[in-house]
Protein backbone atom coordinates (compact mmCIF):
# COMPACT_ATOMS: atom_id res chain seq x y z
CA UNK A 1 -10.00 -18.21 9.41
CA UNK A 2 -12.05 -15.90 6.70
CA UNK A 3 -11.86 -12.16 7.83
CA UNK A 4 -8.47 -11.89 9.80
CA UNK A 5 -5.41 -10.47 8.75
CA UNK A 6 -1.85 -12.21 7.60
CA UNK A 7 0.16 -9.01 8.13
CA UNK A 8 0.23 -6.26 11.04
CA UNK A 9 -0.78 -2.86 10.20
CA UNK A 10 1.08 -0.18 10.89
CA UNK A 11 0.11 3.83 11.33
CA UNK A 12 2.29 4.94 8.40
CA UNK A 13 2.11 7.99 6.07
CA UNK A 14 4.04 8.49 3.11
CA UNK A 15 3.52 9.39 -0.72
CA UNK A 16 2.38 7.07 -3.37
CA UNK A 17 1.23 7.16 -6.71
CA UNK A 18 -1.42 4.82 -7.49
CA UNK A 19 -1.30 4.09 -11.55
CA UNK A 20 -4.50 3.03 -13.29
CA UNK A 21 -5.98 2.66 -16.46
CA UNK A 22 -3.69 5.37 -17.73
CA UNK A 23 -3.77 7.86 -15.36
CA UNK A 24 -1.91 8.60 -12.31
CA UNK A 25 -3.05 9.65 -8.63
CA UNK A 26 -0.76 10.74 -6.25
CA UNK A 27 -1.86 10.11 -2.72
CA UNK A 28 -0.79 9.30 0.97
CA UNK A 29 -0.81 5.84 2.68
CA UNK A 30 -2.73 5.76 6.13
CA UNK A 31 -1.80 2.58 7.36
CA UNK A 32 0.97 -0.34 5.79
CA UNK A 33 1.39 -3.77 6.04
CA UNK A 34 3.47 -6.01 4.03
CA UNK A 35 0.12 -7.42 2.43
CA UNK A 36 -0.39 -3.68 1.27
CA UNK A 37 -1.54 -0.27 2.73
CA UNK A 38 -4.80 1.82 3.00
CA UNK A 39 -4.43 4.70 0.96
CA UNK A 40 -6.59 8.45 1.07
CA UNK A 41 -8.31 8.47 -2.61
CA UNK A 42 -11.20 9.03 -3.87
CA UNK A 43 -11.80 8.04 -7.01
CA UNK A 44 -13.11 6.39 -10.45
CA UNK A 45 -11.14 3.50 -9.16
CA UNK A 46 -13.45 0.55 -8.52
CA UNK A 47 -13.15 -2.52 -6.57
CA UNK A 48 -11.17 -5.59 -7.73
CA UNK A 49 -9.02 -3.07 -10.23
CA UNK A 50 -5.76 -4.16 -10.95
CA UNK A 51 -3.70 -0.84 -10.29
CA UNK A 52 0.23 -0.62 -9.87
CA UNK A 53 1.43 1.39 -7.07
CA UNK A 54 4.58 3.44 -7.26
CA UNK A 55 6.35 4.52 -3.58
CA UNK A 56 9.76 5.41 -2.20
CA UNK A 57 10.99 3.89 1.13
CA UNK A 58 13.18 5.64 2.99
CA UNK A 59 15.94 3.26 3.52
CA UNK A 60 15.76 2.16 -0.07
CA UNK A 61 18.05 4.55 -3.27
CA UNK A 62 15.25 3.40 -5.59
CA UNK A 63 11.56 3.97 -6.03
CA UNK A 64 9.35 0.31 -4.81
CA UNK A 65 6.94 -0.36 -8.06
CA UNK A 66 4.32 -3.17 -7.06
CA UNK A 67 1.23 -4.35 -8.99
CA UNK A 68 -1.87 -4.27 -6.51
CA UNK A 69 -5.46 -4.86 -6.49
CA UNK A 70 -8.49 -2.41 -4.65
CA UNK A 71 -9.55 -4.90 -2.32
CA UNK A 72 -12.10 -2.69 -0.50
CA UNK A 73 -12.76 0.57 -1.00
CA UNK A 74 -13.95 3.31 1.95
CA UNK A 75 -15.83 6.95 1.10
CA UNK A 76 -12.35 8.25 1.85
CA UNK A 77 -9.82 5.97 0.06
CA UNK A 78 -8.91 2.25 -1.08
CA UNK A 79 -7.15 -0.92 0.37
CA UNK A 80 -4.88 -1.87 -1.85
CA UNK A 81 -3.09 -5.50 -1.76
CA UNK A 82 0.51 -6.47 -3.24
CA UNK A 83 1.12 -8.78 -5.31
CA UNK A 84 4.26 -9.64 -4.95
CA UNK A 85 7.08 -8.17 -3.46
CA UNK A 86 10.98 -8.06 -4.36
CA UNK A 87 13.24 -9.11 -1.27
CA UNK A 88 14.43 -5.62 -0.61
CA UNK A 89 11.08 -4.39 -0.54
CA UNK A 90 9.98 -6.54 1.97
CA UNK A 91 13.46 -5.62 4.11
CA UNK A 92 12.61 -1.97 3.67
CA UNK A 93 9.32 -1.82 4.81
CA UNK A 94 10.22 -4.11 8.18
CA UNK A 95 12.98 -0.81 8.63
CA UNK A 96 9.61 0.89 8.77
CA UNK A 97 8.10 -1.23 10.96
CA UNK A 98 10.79 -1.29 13.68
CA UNK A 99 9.85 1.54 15.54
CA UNK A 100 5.87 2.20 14.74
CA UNK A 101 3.54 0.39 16.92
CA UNK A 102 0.80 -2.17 15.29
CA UNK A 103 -2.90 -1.36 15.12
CA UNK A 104 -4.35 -4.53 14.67
């Protein structure tokens, strides 16, 4: 089953910070899933990096702060995958989810 995906991805923009090393990049998603999200940056950041990501969800009063790691990187930005995730952060991104349609 190497190569296909756990979680659907969904066609979601919204800000995030992506923290590593010391410094901080702030950045838009392009696509989510509740493994992690693609994300527009490029950067020093190199493959395998253990970053943290800092983003607020909508339905959420408080900012979601996950540790990640690059997974792949693109000429135009990074996928990025959770580790893990609290409860509510999982809830708020399905509120997310609800209406967007999947993309594979």
């Amino acid at each position: 089953m190497s190569g296909q995906r756990v979680h659907e991805r969904y066609p979601l923009r919204f800000t995030v910070t992506v923290l590593h090393e010391g410094a901080a990049y702030t950045t838009e998603t392009r696509n989510v899933s509740l493994g992690g999200f693609f994300v527009e940056l490029v950067g020093p950041i190199p493959f395998n990096a253990p970053v943290r990501v800092v983003f607020r969800l909508a339905s959420l009063k408080e900012d979601t702060e996950v540790d990640a790691t690059v997974r792949w990187k693109q000429p135009d930005g990074l996928g990025l995958q959770f580790g893990s995730l609290r409860a509510i952060d999982v809830w708020g991104l399905n509120q997310l989810f609800k209406a967007q349609t999947s993309i594979g």
